[in-house]
N, C-alpha and C. Protein backbone atom coordinates (compact mmCIF):
# COMPACT_ATOMS: atom_id res chain seq x y z
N UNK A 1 -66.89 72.94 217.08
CA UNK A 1 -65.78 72.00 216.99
C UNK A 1 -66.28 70.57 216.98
N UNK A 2 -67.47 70.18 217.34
CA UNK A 2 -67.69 68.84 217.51
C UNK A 2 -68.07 68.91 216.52
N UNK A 3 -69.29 69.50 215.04
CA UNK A 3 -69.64 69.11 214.12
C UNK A 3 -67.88 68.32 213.87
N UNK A 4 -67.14 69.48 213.42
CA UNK A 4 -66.21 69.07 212.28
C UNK A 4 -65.36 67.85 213.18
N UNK A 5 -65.00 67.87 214.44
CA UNK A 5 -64.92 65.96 214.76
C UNK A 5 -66.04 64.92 214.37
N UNK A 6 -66.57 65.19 214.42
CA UNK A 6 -67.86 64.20 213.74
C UNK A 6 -67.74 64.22 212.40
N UNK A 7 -67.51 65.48 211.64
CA UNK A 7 -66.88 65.10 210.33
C UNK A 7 -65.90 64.39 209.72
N UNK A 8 -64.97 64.82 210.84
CA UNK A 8 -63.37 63.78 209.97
C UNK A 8 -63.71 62.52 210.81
N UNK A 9 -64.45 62.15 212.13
CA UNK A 9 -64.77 60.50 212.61
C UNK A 9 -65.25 59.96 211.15
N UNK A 10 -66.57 60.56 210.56
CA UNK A 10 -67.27 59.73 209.43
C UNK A 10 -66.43 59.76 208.18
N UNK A 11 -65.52 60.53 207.98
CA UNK A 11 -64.62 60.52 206.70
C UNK A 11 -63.76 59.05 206.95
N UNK A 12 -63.20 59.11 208.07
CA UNK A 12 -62.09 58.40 208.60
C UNK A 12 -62.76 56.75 208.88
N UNK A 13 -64.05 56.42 209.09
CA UNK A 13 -65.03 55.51 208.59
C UNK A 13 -65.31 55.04 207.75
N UNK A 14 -65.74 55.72 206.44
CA UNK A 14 -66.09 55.48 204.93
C UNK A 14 -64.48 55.34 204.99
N UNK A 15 -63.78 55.77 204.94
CA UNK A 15 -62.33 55.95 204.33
C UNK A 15 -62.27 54.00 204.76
N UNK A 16 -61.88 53.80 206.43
CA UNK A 16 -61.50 52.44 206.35
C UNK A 16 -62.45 51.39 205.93
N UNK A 17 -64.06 51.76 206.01
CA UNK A 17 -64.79 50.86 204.94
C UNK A 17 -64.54 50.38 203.95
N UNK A 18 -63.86 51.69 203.05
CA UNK A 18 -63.80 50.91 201.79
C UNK A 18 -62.60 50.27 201.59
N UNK A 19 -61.78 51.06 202.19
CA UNK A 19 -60.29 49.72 202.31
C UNK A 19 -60.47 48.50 202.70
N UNK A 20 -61.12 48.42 203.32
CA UNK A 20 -61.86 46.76 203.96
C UNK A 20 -62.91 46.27 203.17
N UNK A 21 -63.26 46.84 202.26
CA UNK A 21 -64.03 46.50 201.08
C UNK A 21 -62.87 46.19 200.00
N UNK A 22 -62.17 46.74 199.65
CA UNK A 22 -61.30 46.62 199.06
C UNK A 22 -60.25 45.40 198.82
N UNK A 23 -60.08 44.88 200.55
CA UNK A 23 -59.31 43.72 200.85
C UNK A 23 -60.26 42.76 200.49
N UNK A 24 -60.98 42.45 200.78
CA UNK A 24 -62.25 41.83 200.43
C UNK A 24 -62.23 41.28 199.18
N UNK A 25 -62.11 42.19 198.31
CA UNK A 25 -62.06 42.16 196.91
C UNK A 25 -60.93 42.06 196.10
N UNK A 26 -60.00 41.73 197.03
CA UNK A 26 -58.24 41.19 195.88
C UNK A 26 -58.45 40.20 194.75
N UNK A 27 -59.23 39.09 195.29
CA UNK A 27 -59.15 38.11 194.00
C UNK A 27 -60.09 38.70 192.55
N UNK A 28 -60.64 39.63 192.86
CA UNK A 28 -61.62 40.75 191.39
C UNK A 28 -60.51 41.29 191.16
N UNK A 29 -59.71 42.06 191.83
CA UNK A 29 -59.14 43.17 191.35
C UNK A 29 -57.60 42.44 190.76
N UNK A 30 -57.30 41.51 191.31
CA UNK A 30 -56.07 40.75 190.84
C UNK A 30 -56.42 40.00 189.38
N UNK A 31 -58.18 39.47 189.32
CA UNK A 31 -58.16 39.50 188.16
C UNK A 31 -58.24 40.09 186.96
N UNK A 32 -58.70 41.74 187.16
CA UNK A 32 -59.07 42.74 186.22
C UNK A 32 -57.91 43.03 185.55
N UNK A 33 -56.44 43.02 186.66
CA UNK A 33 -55.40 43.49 186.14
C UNK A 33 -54.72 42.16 185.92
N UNK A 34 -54.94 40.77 185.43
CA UNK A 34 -54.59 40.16 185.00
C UNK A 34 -55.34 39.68 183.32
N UNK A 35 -56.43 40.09 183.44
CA UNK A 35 -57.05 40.38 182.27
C UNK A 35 -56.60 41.81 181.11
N UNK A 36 -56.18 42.43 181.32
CA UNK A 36 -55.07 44.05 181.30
C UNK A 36 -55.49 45.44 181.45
N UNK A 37 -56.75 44.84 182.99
CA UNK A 37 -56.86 46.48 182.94
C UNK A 37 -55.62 47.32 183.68
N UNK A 38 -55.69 48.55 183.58
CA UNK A 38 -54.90 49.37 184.10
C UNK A 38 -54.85 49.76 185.40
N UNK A 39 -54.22 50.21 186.23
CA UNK A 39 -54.12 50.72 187.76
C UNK A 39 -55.37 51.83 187.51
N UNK A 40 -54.98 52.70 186.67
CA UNK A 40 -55.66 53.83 186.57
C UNK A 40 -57.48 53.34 186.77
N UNK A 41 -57.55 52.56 185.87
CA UNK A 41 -59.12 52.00 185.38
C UNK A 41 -59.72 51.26 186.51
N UNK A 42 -58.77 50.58 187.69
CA UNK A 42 -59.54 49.78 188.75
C UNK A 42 -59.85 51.27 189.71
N UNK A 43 -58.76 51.77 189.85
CA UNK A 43 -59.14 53.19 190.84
C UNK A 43 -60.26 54.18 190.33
N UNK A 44 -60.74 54.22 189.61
CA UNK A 44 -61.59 55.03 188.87
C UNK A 44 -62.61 53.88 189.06
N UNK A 45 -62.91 52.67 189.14
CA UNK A 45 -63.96 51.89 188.85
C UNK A 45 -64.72 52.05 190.79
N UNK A 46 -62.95 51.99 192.05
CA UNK A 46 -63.52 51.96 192.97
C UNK A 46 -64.08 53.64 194.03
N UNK A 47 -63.27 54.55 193.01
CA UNK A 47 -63.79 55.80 192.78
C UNK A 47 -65.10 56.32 192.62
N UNK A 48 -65.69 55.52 191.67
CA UNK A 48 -66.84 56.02 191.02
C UNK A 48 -67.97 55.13 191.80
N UNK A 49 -67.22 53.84 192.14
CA UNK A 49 -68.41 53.21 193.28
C UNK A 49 -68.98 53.87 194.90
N UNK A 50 -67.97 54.68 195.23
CA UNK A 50 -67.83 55.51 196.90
C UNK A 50 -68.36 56.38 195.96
N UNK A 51 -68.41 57.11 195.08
CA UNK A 51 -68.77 58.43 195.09
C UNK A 51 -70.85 58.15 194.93
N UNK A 52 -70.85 57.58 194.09
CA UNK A 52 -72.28 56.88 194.28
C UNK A 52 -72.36 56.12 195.44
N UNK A 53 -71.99 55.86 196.09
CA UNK A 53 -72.36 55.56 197.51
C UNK A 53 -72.75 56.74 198.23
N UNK A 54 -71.76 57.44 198.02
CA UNK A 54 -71.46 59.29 198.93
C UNK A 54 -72.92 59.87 198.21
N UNK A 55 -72.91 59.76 197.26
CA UNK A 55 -74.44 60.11 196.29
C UNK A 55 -75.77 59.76 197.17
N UNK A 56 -76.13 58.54 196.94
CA UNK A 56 -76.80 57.95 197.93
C UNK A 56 -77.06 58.00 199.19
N UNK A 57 -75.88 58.05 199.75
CA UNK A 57 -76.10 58.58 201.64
C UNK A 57 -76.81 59.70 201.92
N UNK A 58 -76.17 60.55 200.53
CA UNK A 58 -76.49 62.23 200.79
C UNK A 58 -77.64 62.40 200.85
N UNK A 59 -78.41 61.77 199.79
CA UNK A 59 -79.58 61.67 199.48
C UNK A 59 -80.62 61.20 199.97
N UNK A 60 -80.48 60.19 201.03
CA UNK A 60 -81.10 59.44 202.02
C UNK A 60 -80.79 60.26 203.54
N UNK A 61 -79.79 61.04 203.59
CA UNK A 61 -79.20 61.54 204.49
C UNK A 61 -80.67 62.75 204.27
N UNK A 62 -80.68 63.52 203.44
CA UNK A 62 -81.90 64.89 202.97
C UNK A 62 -82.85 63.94 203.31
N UNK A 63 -83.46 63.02 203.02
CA UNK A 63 -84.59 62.46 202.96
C UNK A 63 -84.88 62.26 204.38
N UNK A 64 -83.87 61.74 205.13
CA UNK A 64 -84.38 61.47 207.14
C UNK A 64 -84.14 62.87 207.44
N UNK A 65 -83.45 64.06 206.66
CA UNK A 65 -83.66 64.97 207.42
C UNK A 65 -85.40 65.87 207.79
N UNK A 66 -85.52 65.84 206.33
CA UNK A 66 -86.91 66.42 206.20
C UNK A 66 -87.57 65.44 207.03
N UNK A 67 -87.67 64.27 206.85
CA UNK A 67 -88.51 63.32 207.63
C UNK A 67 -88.79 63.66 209.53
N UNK A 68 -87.19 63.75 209.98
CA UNK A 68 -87.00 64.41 211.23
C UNK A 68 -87.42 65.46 211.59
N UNK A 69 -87.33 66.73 210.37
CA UNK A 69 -88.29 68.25 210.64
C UNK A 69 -89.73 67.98 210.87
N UNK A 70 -90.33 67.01 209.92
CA UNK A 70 -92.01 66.99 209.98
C UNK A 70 -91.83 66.28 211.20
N UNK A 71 -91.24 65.84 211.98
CA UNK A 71 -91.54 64.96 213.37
C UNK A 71 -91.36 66.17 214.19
N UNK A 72 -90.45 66.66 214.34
CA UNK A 72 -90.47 67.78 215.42
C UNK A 72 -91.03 69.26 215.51
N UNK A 73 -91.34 69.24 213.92
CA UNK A 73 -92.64 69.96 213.91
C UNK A 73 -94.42 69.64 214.45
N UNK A 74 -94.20 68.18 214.34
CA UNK A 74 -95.29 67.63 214.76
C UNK A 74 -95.66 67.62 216.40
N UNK A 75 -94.19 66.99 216.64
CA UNK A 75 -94.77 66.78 218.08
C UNK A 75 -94.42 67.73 219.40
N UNK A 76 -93.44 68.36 218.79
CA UNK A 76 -92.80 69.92 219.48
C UNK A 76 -93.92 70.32 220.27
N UNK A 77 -93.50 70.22 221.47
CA UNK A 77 -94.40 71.29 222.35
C UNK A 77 -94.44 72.45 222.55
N UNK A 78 -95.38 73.35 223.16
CA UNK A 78 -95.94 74.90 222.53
C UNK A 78 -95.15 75.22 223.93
N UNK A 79 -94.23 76.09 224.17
CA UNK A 79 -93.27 76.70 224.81
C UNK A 79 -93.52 78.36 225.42
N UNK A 80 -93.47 78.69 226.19
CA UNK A 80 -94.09 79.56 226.55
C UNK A 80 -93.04 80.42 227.51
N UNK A 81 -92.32 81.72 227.62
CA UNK A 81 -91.38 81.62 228.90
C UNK A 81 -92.36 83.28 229.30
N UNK A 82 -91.98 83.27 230.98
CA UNK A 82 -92.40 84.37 231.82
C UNK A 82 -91.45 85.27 231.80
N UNK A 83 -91.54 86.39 231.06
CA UNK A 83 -90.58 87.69 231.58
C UNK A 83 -91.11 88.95 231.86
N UNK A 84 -90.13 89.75 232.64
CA UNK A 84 -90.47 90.84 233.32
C UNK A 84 -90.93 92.26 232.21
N UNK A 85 -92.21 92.51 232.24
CA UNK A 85 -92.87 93.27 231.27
C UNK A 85 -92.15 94.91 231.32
N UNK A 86 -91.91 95.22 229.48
CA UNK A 86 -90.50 95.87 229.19
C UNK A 86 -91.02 97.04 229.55
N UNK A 87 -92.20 97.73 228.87
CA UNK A 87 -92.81 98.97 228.90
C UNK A 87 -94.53 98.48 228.34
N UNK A 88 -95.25 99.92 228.50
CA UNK A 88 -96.86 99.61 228.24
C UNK A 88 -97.41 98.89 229.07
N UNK A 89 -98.73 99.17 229.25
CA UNK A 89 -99.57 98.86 230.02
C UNK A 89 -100.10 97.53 229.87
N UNK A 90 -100.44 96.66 231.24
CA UNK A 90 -100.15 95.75 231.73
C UNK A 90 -101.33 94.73 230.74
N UNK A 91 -101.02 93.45 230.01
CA UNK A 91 -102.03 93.08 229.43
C UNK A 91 -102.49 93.53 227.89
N UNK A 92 -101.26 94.39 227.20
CA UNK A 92 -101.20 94.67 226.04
C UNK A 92 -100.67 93.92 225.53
N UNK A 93 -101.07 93.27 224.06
CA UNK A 93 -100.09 92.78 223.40
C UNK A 93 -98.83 93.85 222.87
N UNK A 94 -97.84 93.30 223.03
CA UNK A 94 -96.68 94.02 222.42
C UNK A 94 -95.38 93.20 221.43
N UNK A 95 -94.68 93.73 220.66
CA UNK A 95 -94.43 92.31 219.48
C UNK A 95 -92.55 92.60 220.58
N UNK A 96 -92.09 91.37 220.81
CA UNK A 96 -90.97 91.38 221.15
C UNK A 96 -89.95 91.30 219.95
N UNK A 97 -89.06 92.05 220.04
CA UNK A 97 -88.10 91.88 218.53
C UNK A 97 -86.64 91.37 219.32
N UNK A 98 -86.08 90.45 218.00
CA UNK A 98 -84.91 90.19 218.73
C UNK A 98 -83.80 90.58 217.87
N UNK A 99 -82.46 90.31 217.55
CA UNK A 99 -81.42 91.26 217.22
C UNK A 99 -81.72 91.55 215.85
N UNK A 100 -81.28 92.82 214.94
CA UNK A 100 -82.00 93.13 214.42
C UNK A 100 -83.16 93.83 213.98
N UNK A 101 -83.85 94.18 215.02
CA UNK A 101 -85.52 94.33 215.29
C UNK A 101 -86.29 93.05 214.23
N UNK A 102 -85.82 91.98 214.01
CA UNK A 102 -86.93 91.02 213.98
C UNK A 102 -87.99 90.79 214.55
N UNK A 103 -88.94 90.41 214.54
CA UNK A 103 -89.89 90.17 215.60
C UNK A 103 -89.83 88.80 215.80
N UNK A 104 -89.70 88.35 217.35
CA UNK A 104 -89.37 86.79 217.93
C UNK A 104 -90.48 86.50 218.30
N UNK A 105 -91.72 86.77 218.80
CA UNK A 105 -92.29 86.58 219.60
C UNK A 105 -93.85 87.65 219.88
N UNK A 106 -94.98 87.30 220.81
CA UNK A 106 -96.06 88.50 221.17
C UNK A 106 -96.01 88.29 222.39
N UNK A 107 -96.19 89.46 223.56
CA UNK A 107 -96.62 89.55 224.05
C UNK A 107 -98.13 89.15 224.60
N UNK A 108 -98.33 88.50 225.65
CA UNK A 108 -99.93 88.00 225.18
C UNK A 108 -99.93 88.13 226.86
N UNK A 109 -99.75 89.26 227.78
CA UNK A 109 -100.28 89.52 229.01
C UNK A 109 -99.59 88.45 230.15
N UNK A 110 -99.99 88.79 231.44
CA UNK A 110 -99.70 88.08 232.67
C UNK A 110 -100.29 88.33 233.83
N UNK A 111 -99.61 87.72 234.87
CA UNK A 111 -99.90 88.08 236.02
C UNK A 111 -99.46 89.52 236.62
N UNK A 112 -100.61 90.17 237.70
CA UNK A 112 -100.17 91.49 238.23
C UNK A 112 -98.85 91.94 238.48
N UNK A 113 -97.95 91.38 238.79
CA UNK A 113 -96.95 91.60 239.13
C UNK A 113 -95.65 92.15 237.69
N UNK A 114 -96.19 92.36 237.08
CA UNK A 114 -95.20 92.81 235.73
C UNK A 114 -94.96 92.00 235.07
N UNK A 115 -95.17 90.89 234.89
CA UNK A 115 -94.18 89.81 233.97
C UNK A 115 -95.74 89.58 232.96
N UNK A 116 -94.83 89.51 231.72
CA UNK A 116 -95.64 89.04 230.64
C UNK A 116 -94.81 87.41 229.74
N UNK A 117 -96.04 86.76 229.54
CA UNK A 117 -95.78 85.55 228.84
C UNK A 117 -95.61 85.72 227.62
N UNK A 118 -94.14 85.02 226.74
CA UNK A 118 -94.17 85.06 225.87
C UNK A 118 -93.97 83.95 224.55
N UNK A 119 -95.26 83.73 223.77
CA UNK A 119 -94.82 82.90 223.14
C UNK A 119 -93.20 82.54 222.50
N UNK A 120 -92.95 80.90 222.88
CA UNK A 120 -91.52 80.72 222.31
C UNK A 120 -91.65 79.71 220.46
N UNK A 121 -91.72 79.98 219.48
CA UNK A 121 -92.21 79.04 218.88
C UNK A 121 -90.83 78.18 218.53
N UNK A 122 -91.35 77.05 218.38
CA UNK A 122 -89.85 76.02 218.04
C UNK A 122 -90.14 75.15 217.21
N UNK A 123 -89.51 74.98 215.93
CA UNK A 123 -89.69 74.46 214.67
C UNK A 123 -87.95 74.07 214.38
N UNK A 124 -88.05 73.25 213.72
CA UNK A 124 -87.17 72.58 212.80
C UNK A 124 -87.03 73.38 211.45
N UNK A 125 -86.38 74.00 210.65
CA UNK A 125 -86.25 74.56 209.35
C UNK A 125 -84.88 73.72 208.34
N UNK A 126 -84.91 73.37 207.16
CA UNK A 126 -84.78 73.33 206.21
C UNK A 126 -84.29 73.80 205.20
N UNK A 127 -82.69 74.56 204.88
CA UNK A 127 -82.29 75.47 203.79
C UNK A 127 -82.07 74.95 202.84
N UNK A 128 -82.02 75.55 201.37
CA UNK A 128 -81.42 74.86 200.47
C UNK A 128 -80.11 74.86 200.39
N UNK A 129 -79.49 75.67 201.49
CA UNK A 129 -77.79 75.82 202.01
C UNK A 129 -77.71 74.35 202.63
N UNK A 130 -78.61 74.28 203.58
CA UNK A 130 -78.13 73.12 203.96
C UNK A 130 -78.20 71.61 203.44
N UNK A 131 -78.96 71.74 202.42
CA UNK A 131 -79.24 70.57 201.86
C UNK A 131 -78.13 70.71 200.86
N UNK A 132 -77.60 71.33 200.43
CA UNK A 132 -76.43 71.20 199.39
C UNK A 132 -74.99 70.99 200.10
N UNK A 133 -74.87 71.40 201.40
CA UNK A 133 -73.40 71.21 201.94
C UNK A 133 -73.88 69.69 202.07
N UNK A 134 -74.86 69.40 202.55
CA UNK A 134 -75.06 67.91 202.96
C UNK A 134 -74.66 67.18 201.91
N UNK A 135 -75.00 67.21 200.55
CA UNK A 135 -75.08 66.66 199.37
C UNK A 135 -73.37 66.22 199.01
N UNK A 136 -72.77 67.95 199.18
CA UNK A 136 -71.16 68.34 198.82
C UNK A 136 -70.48 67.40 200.06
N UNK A 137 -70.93 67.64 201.20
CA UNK A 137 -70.04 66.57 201.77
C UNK A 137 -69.84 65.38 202.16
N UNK A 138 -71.52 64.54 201.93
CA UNK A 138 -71.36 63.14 201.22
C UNK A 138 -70.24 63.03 200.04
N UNK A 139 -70.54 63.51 198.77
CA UNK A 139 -69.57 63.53 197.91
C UNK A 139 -68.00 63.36 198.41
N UNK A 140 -68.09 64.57 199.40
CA UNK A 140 -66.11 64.89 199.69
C UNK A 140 -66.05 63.35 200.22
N UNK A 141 -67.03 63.04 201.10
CA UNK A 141 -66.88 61.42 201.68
C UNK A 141 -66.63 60.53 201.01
N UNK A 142 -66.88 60.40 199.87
CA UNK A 142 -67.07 59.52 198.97
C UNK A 142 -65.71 59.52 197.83
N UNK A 143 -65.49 60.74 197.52
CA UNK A 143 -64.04 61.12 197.21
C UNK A 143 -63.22 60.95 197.79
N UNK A 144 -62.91 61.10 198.78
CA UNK A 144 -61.74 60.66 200.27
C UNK A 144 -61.80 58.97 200.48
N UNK A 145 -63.17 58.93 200.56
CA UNK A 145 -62.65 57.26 200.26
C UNK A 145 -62.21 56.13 199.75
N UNK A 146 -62.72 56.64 198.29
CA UNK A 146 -62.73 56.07 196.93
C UNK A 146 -61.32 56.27 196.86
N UNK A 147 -60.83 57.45 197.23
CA UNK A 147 -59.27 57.72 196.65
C UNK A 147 -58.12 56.89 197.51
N UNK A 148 -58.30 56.71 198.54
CA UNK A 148 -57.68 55.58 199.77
C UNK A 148 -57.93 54.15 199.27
N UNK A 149 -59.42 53.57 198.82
CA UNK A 149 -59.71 52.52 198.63
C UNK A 149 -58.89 52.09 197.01
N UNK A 150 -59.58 53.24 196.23
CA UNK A 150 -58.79 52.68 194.69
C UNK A 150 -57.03 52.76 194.50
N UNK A 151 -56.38 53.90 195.56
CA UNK A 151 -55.00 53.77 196.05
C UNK A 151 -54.51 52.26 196.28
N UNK A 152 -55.29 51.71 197.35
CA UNK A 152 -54.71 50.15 197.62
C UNK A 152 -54.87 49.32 196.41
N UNK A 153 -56.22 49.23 195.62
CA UNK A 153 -56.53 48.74 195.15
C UNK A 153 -55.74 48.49 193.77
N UNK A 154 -55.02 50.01 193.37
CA UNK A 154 -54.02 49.79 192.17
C UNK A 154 -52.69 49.47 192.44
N UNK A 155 -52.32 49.32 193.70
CA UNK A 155 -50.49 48.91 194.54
C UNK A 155 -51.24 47.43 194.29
N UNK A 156 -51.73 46.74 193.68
CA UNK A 156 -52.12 45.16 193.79
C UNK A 156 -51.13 44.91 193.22
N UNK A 157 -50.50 43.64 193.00
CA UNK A 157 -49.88 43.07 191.91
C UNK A 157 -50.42 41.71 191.51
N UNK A 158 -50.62 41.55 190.21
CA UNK A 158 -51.75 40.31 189.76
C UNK A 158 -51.86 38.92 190.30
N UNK A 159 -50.02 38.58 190.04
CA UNK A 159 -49.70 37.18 190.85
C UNK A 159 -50.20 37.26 191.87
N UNK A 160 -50.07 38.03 192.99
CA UNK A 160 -50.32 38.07 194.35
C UNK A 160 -51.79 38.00 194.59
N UNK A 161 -52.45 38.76 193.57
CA UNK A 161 -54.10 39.07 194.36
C UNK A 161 -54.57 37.49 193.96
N UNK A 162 -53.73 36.55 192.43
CA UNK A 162 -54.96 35.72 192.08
C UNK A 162 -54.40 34.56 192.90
N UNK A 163 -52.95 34.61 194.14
CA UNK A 163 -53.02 33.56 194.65
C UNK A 163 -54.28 33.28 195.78
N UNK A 164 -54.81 34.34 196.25
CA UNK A 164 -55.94 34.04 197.09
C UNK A 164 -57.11 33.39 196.49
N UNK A 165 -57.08 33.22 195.13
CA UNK A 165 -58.23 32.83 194.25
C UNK A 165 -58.55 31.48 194.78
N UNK A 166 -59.74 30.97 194.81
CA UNK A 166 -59.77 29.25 195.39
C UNK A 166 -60.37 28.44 196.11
């Protein structure tokens, strides 16, 4: 549940960014449509600017991710936990499997008392699933905003935007 609050916080962000980019920009947009562009043509102009923005984030967004994996691959410490030894004789390696029968882990022996140490390894990984939702939902960001921002942006009316001109 917190990803997807953290999702609609950053939608709901870009979203009032660009409206505030937008205000910003009355005396352009009061002049485009006093020159005769169309409602349609400014919303599509501030459309296509968020979505290349949303482009960009995404893309820089993949880029600190990988950047962040080689760091915590790097500096990740070697993890080790003590548990109570399952079966076999004491000081065998034995491969621990986890759901599935994957194998998680080796056995690599212990102290007399039954317990064997088992490597924990901990890495950062990388899907191409995840690099594409990342990509898709920069975009949706960028779409959601663009569509709020170029919304205001075509309710302009010309007189009005070019009295701020000055």
């Amino acid at each position: 549940w917190l990803a997807v609050l953290v999702l609609i916080a950053a939608f709901a962000v870009a979203s009032l960014l660009t409206m505030a980019a937008v205000a910003r920009r009355v005396p352009e947009f009061g002049t485009l449509k006093a020159l005769g562009w169309r409602s349609s043509r400014i919303v599509s102009q501030v459309l296509g600017e968020s979505v290349t923005t949303g482009i960009a984030g995404g893309l820089a967004g993949v880029g600190l991710g990988f950047a962040g994996v080689a760091i915590i691959d790097k500096i990740a410490p070697k993890l080790s936990a003590t548990v109570p030894s399952a079966s076999g004789a004491f000081g065998t390696p034995q491969t621990v499997t986890g759901p599935g029968g994957a194998a998680s882990g080796t056995l690599i022996g212990g102290p007399a008392a039954g317990h064997s140490t088992v490597a924990v390894p901990m890495s950062a990984s990388v899907t191409i699933g995840a690099i594409a939702l990342a990509v898709v939902l920069a975009i949706a960001g960028g779409l959601l905003a663009g569509s709020f921002g170029g919304w205001r942006a075509a309710r302009l009316r010309p007189a009005a935007a070019l009295v701020r001109v000055g």
